[in-house]
Protein backbone atom coordinates (compact mmCIF):
# COMPACT_ATOMS: atom_id res chain seq x y z
CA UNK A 1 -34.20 -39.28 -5.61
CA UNK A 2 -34.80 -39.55 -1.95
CA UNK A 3 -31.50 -39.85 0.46
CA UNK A 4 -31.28 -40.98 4.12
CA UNK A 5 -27.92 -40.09 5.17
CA UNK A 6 -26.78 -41.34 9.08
CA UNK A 7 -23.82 -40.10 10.99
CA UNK A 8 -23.13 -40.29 15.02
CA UNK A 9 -22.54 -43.92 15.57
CA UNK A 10 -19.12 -44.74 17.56
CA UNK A 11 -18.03 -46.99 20.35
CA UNK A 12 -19.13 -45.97 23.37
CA UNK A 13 -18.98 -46.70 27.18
CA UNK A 14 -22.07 -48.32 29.41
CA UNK A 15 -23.52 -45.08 30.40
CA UNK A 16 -22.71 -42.95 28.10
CA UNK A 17 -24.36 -40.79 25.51
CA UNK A 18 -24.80 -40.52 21.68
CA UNK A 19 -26.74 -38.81 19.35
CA UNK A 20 -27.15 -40.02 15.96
CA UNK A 21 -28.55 -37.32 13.10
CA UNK A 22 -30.13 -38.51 9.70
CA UNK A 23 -29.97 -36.07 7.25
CA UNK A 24 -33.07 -36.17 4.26
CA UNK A 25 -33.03 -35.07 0.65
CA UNK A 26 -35.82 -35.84 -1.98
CA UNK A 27 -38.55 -35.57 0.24
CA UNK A 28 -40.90 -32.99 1.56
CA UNK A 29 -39.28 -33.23 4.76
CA UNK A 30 -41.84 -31.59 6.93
CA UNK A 31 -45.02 -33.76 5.80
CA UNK A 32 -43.11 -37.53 6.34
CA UNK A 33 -43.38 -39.54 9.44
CA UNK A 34 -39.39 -40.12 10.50
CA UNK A 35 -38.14 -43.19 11.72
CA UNK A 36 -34.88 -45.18 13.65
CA UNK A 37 -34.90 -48.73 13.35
CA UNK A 38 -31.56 -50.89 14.87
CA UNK A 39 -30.48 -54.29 13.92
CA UNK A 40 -27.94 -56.24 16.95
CA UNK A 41 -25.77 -58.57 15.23
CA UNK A 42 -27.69 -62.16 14.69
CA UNK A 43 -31.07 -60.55 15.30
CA UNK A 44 -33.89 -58.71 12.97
CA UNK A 45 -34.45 -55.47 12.90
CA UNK A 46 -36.74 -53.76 15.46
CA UNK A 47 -38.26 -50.23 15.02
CA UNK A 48 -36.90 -47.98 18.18
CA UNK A 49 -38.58 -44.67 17.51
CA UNK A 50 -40.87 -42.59 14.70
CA UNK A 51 -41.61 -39.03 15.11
CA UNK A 52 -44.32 -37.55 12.49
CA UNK A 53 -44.81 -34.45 10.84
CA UNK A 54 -46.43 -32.81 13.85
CA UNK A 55 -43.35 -33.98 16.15
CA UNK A 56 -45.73 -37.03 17.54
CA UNK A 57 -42.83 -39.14 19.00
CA UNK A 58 -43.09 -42.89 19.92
CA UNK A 59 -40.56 -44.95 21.94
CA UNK A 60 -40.40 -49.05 22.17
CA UNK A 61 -40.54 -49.92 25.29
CA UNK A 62 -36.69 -50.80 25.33
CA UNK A 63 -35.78 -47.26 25.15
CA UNK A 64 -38.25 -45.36 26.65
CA UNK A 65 -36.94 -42.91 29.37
CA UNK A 66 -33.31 -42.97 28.02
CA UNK A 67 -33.82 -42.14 23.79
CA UNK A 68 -35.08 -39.15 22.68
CA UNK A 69 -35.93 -38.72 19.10
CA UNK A 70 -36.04 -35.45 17.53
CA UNK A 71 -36.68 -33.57 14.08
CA UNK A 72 -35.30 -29.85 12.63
CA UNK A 73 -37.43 -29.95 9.81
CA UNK A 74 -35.52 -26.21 8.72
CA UNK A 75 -32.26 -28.68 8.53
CA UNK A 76 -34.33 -31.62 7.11
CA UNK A 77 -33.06 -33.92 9.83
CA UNK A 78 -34.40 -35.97 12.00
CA UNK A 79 -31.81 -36.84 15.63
CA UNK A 80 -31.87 -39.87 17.87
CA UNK A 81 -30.66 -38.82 21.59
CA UNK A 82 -29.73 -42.03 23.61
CA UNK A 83 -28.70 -41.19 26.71
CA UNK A 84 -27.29 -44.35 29.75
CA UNK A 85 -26.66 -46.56 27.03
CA UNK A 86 -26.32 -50.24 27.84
CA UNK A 87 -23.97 -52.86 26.13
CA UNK A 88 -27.63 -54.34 24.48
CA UNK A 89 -27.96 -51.27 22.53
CA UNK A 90 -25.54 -51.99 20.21
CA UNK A 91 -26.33 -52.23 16.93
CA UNK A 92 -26.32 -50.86 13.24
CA UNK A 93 -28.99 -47.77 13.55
CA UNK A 94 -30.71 -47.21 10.23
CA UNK A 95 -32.96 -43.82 9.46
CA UNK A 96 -36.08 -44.93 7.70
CA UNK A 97 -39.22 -42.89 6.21
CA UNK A 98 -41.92 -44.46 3.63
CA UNK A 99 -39.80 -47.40 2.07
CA UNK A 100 -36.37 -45.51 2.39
CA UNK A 101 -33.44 -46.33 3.85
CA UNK A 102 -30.07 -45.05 4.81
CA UNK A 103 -27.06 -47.15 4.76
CA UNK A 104 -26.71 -47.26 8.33
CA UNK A 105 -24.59 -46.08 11.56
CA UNK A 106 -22.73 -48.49 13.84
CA UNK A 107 -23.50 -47.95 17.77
CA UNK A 108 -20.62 -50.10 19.43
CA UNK A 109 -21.87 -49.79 23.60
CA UNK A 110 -18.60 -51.58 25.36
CA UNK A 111 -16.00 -51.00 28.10
């Protein structure tokens, strides 16, 4: 049974950092293509970053120069490093590989 499991979300100041971990389990870790996907409130979801098996990383344009995403495939987790976050990166952040899904983190990005 495969298991995406999020934690890292918060509320958070314009500027400020996060980093969000997903943690996998039924899966051979090393061989899957990771993934972070975000859905803002009243919009669909939109992919924001996949790293593969070979730690091949790729950024949407949104994001680029201020997320980093990550993998420790010894921990079988895969990290999301957003760095000068802005109030339009709010969102629920959801770890994704194949057709799995975790239940989500909340990013709140707010003074």
């Amino acid at each position: 049974q495969v298991q995406l499991v999020e934690s890292g979300g918060g509320l958070v100041q314009p500027g400020g950092s996060l980093r969000l971990s997903c943690v996998a389990s039924g899966i051979i870790f090393r061989l899957n293509t990771m993934a972070w996907y975000r859905q803002a409130p009243g919009k669909e979801r939109e992919l924001v970053a996949t790293i593969t098996g070979g730690s091949s990383t790729n950024l949407a344009d949104s994001v680029k120069g201020r997320f980093t995403i990550s993998r420790t495939n010894a921990k079988n987790t895969v990290y999301l490093q957003m760095n000068s976050l802005k109030p339009e990166d709010t969102a629920v952040y959801y770890c994704n590989t194949d057709s799995y899904w975790g239940q989500g983190t909340l990013v709140t990005v707010s003074s």
